[in-house]
Protein backbone atom coordinates (compact mmCIF):
# COMPACT_ATOMS: atom_id res chain seq x y z
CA UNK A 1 6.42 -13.85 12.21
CA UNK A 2 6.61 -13.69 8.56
CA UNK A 3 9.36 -14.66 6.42
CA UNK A 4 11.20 -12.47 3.63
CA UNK A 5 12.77 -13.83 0.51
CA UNK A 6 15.21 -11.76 -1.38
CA UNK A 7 17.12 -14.32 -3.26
CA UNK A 8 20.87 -13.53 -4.54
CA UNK A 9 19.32 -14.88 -8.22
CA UNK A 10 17.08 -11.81 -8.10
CA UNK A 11 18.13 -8.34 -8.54
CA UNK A 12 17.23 -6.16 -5.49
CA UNK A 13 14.22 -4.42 -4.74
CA UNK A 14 13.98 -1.07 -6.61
CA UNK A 15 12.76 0.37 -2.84
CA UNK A 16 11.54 -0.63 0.24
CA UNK A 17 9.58 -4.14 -0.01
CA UNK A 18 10.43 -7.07 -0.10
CA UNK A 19 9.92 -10.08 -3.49
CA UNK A 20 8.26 -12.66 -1.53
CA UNK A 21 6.91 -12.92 2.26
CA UNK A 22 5.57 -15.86 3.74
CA UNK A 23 2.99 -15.66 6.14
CA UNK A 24 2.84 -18.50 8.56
CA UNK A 25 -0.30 -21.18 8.78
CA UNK A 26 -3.06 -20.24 11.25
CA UNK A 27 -2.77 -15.92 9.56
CA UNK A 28 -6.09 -14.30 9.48
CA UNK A 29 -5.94 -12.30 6.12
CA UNK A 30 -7.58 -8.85 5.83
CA UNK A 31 -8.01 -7.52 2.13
CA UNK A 32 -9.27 -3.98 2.07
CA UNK A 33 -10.60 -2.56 -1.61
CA UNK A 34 -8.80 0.19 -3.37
CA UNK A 35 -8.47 3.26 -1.45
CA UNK A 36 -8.92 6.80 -2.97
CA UNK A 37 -7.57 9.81 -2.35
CA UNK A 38 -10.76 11.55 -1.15
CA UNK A 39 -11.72 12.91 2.22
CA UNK A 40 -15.10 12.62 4.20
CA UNK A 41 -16.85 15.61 2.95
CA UNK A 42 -15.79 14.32 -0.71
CA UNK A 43 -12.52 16.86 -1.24
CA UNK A 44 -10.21 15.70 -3.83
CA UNK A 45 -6.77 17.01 -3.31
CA UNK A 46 -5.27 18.54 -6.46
CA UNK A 47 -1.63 16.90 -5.24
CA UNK A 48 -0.15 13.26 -5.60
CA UNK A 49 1.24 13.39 -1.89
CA UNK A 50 -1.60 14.29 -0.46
CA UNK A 51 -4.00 11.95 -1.78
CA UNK A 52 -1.44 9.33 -1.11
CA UNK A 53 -1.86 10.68 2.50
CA UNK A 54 -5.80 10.38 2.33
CA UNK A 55 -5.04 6.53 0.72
CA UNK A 56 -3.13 5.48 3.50
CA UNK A 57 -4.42 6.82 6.11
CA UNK A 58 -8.26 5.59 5.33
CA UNK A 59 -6.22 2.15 5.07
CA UNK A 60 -4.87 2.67 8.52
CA UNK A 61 -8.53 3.12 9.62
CA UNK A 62 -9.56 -0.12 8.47
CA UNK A 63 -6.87 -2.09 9.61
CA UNK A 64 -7.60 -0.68 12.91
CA UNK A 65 -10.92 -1.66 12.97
CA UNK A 66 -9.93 -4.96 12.23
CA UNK A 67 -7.21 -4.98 15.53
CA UNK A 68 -4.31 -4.58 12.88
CA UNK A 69 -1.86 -2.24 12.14
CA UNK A 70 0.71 -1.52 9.47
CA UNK A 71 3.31 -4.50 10.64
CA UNK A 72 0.42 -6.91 9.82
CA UNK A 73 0.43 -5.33 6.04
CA UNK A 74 1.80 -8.13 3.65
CA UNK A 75 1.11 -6.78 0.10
CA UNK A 76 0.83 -3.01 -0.91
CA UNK A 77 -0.84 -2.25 -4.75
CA UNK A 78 -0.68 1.03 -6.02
CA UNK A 79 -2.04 2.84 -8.89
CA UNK A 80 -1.02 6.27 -10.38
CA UNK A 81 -2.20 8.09 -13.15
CA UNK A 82 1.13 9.55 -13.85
CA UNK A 83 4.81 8.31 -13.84
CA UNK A 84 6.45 11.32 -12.27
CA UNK A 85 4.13 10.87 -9.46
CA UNK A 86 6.24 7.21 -8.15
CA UNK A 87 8.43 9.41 -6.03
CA UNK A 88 6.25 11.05 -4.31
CA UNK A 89 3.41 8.03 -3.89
CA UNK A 90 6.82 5.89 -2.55
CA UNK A 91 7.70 8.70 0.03
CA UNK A 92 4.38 7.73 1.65
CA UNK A 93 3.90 4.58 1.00
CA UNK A 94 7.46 4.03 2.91
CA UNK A 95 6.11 6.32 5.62
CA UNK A 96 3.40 3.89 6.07
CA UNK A 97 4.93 0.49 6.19
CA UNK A 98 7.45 -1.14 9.04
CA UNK A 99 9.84 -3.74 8.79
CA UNK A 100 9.58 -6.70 7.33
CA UNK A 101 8.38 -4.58 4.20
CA UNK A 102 5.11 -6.00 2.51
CA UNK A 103 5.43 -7.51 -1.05
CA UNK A 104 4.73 -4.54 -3.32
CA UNK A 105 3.53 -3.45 -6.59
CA UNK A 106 3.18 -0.12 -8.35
CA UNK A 107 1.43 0.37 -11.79
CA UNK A 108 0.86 3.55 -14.44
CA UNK A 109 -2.82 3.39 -15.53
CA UNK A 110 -4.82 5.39 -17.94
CA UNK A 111 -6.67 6.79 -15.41
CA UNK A 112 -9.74 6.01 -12.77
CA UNK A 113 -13.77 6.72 -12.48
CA UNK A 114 -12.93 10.89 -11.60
CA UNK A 115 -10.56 12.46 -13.32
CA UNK A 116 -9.20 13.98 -10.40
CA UNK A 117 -7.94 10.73 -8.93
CA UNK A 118 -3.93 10.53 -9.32
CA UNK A 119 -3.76 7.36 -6.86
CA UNK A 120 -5.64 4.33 -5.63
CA UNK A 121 -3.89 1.90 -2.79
CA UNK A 122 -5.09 -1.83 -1.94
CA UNK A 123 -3.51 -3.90 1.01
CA UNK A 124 -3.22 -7.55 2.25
CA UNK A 125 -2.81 -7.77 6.06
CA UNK A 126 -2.20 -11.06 7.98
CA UNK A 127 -2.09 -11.42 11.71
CA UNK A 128 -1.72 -14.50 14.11
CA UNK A 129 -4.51 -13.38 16.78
């Protein structure tokens, strides 16, 4: 089981992760690429939420494919275009995850390779098999 640390020294998380999370000896890790919010027959959603959805749930697929799931993800990184989109990317992103909460980071960039991207979404996953 991993391990949360949220020390008293630190001021609380700003949502639902976690500051540190230890992952015990003998974890196989699983780090997936950047995910996109683009579907199989290459439609772009014009919407923050539902790329999010698209993100996530393409990460879903590859977790399962590696016998994981969303309680094995240890470390979420997220990328918006725009800062009124953090709500909304958050929403799902807390959709997504189960307790403990992964580690998490969220950053405003200048944008990705298509214009039309609003959101990209890496993971870490570790599991004791």
């Amino acid at each position: 089981m991993n391990k949360t640390f949220n020390p008293a020294s630190v001021r609380r998380p700003f949502g639902n992760y976690n500051h540190g999370l230890l992952v015990p000896p003998g974890a196989a890790l699983l780090v997936t690429s950047g995910q996109l919010g683009i579907d199989l027959d290459d439609t772009v959603p014009s919407d923050i939420t539902a790329q999010a959805e698209l993100c996530f749930e393409a990460i879903k697929a590859i977790l399962q494919e590696a016998e994981m799931s969303f309680a094995d993800v240890i470390r979420i990184s997220g990328f918006v275009t725009r800062r009124e989109d953090f709500p909304a990317y958050m929403a799902v992103r807390d959709r997504y995850t189960l307790d403990p909460k992964p580690v998490s980071t969220l950053l405003v960039i200048g944008g990705f390779t298509r214009p039309e991207f609003l959101v990209e979404v890496e993971v870490t996953a570790a599991k004791i098999f």
